[in-house]
Protein backbone atom coordinates (compact mmCIF):
# COMPACT_ATOMS: atom_id res chain seq x y z
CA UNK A 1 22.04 -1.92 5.51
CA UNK A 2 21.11 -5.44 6.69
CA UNK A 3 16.99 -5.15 7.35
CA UNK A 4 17.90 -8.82 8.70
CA UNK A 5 14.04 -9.98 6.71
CA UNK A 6 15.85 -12.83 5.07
CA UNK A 7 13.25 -16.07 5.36
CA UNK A 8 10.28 -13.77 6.72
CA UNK A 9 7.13 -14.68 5.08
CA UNK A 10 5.37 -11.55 3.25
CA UNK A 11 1.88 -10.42 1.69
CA UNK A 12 1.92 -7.98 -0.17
CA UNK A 13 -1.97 -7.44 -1.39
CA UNK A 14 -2.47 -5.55 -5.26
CA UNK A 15 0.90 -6.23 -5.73
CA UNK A 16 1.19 -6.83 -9.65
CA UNK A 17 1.05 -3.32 -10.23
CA UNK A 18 3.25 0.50 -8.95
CA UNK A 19 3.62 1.06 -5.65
CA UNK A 20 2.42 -2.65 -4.48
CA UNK A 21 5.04 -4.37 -7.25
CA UNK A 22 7.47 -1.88 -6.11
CA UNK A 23 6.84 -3.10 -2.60
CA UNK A 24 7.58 -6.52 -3.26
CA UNK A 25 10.08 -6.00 -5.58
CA UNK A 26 12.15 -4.35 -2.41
CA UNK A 27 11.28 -7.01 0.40
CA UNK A 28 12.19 -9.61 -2.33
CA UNK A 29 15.58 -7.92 -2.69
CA UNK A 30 15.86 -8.15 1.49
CA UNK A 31 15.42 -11.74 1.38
CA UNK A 32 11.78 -12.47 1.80
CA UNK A 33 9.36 -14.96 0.85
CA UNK A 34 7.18 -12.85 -0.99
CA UNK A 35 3.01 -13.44 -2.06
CA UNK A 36 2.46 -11.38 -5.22
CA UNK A 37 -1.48 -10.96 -5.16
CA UNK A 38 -3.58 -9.47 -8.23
CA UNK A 39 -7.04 -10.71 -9.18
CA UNK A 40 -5.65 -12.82 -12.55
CA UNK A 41 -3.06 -15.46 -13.03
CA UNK A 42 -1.86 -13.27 -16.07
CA UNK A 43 -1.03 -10.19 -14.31
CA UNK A 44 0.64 -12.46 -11.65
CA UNK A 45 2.54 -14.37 -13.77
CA UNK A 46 3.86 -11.00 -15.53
CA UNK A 47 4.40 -9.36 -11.76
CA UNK A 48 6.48 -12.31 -10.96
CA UNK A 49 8.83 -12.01 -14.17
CA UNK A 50 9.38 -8.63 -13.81
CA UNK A 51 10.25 -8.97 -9.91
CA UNK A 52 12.70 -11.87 -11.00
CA UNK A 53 13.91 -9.58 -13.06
CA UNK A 54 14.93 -7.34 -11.15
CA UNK A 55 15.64 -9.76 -8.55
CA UNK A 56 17.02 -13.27 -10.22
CA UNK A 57 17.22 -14.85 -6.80
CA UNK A 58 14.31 -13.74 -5.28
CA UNK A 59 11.90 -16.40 -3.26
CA UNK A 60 8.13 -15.34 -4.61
CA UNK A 61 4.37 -17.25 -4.56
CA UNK A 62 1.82 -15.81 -6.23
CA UNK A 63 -1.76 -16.05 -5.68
CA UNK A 64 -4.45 -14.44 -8.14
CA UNK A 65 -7.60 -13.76 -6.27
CA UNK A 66 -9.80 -10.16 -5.24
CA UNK A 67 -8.69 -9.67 -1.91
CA UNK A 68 -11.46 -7.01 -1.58
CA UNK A 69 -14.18 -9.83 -1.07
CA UNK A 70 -14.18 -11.91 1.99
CA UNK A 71 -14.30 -15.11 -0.31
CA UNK A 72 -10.31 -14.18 -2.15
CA UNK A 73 -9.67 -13.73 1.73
CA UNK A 74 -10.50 -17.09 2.93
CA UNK A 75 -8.72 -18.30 0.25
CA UNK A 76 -5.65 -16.66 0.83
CA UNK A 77 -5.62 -17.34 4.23
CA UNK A 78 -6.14 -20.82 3.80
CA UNK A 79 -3.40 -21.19 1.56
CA UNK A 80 -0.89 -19.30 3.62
CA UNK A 81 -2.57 -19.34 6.94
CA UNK A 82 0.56 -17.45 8.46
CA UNK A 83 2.54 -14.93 7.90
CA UNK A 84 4.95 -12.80 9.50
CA UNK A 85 4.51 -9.68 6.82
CA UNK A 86 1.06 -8.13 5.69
CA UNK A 87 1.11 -5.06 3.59
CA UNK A 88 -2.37 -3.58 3.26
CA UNK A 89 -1.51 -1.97 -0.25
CA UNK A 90 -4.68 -2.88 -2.15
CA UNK A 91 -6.64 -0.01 -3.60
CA UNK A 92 -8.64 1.99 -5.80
CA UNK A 93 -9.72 5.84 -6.92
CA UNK A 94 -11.23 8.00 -9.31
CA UNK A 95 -11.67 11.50 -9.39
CA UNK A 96 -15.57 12.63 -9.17
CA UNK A 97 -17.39 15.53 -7.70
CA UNK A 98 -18.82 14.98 -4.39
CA UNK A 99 -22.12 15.48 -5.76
CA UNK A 100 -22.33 12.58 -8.26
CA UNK A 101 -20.57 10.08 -5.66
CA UNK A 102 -23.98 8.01 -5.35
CA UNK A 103 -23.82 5.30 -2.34
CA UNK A 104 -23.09 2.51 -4.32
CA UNK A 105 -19.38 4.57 -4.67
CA UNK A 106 -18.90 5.29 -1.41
CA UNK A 107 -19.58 1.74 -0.11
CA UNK A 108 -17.46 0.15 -3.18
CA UNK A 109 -14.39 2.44 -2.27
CA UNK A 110 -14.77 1.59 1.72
CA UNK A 111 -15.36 -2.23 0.69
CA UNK A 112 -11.87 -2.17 -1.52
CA UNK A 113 -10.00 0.38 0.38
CA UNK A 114 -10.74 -0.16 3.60
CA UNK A 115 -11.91 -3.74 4.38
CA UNK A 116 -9.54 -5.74 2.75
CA UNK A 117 -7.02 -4.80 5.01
CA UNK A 118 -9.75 -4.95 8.46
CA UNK A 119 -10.02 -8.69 7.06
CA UNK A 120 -6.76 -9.57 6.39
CA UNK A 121 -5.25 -8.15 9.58
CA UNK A 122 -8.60 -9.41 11.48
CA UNK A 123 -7.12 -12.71 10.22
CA UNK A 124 -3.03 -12.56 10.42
CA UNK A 125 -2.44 -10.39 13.62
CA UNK A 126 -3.68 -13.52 15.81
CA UNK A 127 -0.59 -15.82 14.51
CA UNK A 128 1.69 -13.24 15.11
CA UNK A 129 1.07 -12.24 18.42
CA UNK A 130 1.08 -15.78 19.39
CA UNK A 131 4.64 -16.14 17.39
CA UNK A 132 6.03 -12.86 19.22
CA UNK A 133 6.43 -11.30 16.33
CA UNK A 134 4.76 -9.62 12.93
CA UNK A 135 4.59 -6.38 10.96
CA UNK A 136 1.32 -5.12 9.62
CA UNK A 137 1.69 -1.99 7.32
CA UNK A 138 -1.81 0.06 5.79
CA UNK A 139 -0.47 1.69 2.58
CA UNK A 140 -2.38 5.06 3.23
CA UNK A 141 -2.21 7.96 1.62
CA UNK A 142 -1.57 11.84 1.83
CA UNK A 143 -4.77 12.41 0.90
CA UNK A 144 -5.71 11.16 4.44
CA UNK A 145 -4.99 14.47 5.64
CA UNK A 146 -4.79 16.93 3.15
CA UNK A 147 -8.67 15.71 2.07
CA UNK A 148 -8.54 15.96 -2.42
CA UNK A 149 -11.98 18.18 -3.55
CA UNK A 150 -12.21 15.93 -6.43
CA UNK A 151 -12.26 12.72 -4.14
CA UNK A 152 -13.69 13.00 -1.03
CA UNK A 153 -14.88 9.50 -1.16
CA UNK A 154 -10.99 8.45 -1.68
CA UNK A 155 -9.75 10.69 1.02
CA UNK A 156 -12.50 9.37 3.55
CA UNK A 157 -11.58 5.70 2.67
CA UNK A 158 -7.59 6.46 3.39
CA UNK A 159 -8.39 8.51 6.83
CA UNK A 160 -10.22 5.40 8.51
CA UNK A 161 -6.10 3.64 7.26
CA UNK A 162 -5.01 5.75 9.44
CA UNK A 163 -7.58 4.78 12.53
CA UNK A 164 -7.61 1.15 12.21
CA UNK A 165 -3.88 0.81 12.10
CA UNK A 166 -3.02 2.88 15.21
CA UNK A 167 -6.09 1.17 16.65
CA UNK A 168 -4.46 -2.02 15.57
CA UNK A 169 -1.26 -1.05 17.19
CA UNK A 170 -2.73 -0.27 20.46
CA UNK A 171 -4.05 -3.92 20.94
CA UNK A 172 -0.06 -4.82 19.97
CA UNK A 173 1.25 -3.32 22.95
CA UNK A 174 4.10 -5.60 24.65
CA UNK A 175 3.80 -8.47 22.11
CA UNK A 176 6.32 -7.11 19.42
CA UNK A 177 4.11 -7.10 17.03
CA UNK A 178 4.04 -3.38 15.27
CA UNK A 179 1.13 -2.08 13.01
CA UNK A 180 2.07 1.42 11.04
CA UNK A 181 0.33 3.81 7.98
CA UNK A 182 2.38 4.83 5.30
CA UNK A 183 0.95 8.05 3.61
CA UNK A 184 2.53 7.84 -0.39
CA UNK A 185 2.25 11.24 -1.97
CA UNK A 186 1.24 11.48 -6.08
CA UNK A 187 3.76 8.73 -7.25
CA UNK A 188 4.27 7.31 -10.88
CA UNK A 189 2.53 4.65 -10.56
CA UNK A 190 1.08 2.54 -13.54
CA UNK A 191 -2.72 3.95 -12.20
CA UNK A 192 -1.46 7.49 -12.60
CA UNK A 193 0.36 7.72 -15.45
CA UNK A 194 -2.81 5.92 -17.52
CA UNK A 195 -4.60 8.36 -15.68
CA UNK A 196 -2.85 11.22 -16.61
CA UNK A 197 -2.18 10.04 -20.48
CA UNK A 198 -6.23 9.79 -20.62
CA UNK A 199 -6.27 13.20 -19.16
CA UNK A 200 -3.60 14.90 -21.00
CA UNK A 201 -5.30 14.91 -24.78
CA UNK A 202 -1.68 14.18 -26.12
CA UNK A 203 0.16 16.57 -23.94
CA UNK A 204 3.84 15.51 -23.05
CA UNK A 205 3.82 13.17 -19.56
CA UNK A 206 6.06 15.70 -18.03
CA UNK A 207 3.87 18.30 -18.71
CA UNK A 208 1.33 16.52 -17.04
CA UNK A 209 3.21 15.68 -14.23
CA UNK A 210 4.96 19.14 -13.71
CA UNK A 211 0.50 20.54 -13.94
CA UNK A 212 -0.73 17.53 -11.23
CA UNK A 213 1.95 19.05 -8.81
CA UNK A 214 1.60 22.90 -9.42
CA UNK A 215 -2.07 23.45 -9.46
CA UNK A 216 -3.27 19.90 -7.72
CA UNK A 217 0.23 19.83 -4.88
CA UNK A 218 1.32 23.18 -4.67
CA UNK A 219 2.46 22.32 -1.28
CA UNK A 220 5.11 20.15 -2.43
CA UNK A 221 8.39 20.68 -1.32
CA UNK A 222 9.90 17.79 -3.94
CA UNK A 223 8.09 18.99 -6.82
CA UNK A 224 7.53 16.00 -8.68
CA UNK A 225 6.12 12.86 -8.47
CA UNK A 226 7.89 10.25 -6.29
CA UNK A 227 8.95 6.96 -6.95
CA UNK A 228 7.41 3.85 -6.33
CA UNK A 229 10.39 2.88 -4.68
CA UNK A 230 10.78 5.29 -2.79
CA UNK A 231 7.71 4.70 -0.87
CA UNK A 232 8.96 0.55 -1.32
CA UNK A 233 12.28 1.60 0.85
CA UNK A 234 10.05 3.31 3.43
CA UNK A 235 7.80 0.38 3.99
CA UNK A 236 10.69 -2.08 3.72
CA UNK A 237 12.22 -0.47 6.72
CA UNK A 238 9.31 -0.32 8.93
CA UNK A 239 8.91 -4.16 8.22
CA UNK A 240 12.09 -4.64 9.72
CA UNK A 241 12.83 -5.90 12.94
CA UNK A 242 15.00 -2.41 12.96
CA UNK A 243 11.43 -0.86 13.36
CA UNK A 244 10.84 -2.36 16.02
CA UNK A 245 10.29 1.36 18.09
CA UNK A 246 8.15 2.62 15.31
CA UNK A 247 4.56 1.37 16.37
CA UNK A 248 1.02 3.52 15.56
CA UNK A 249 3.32 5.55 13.43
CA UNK A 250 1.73 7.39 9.80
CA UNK A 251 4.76 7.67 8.17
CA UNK A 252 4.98 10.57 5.62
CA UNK A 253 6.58 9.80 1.96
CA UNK A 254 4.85 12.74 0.52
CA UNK A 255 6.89 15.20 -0.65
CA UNK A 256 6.74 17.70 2.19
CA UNK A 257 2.47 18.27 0.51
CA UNK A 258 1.31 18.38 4.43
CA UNK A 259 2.39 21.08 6.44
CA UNK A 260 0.50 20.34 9.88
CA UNK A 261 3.35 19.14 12.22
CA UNK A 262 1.64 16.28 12.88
């Protein structure tokens, strides 16, 4: 299928890395200009070899900068001060009781999580309502609904995703511009297999995996840990002009985890 994205101008924030690399890798393949962010020229540099990699003919920028303070912001934006893609995928978490989040936490995780994208959009969605056209896509999580015990502050941070972009949408009505959250489910991304491997005390990787979905995802209907690219095809589509119905959407690539019909 022709997602007809060939020449469209994407930004694809904490994109070096799992689901954001796997993200560009996919509009790359669709014909995209694609912005590979991560905070250092190295891990740039390395996201951009593997994406060519993968994709000899693909059309990518990069741009190293922390697009979690207002400052790598500006700088992106005055760099590429248009464009017609923005994928919200920066992010962080860390598993922690609720009782030893301290404030500092909570405001570091809604800072990262949370404002990068209210900043970026704040900045983008102007051009492309003017232009007629733009996609704006929150990379959310599952854990915006079903709410992880061991991190609330995570959970909290991917919820207000879910607010901002269908808030976002509603001020899109009419201009064809859409604004969606897609809600990834545990996927094998580089952050959770180095997470598991620290957790696992030299256990086998699929036995960690096969444990993170029985006792932590029970609800699964998949049973294992997606893709990255399978969440990357998801959020290729809905930056398609094809999407252009799906608007305020949170679009599920969980695993079947949440039940509520919703």
């Amino acid at each position: 299928m022709d997602l007809q994205l060939d020449e469209k101008l994407a930004l694809v924030s904490g994109s070096t890395k799992g689901i954001g690399l796997a993200i560009a890798t996919a509009l790359a393949a669709e014909g995209c200009w694609v912005i590979v962010n991560g905070r250092t020229e190295a891990a740039v540099e390395a996201a951009l070899a593997r994406i060519r990699a993968k994709v000899p003919e693909a059309k990518l920028e990069g741009f190293a900068a922390d697009l979690a303070a207002p400052e790598g912001v500006e700088a992106v934006s005055a760099r590429f001060p248009g464009v017609d893609i923005l994928v919200n995928n920066l992010g962080i978490y860390e598993r922690k009781p609720f009782e030893e989040i301290p404030d500092a936490d909570w405001q570091r995780f809604f800072e990262v999580n949370v404002m990068s994208g209210v900043r970026l959009a704040r900045g983008y969605l102007p051009g492309m309502k003017s232009r007629g056209w733009g996609r704006i896509v929150f990379i959310s999580s599952e854990s915006a609904i079903h709410i992880p015990a061991e991190m609330v502050h995570y959970g909290m941070t991917k919820t207000a995703q879910l607010a901002i972009s269908r808030g976002i949408a509603e001020t899109c009505a009419g201009t064809n511009v859409t604004c969606n959250a897609v809600l990834p489910g545990p996927t094998r991304s580089d952050g959770l297999v180095a997470a598991l491997t620290r957790r696992g005390d030299g256990r086998p990787m699929a036995e960690m995996e096969e444990q993170l979905i029985r006792v932590g995802r029970p609800s699964s209907l998949i049973r294992r840990l997606a893709e990255p690219e399978e969440v990357a095809t998801m959020v290729a589509y809905v930056c398609s002009p094809l999407a252009s119905a799906t608007n305020g959407a949170a679009l599920r690539v969980e695993g079947g985890i949440v039940r509520a019909c919703f």
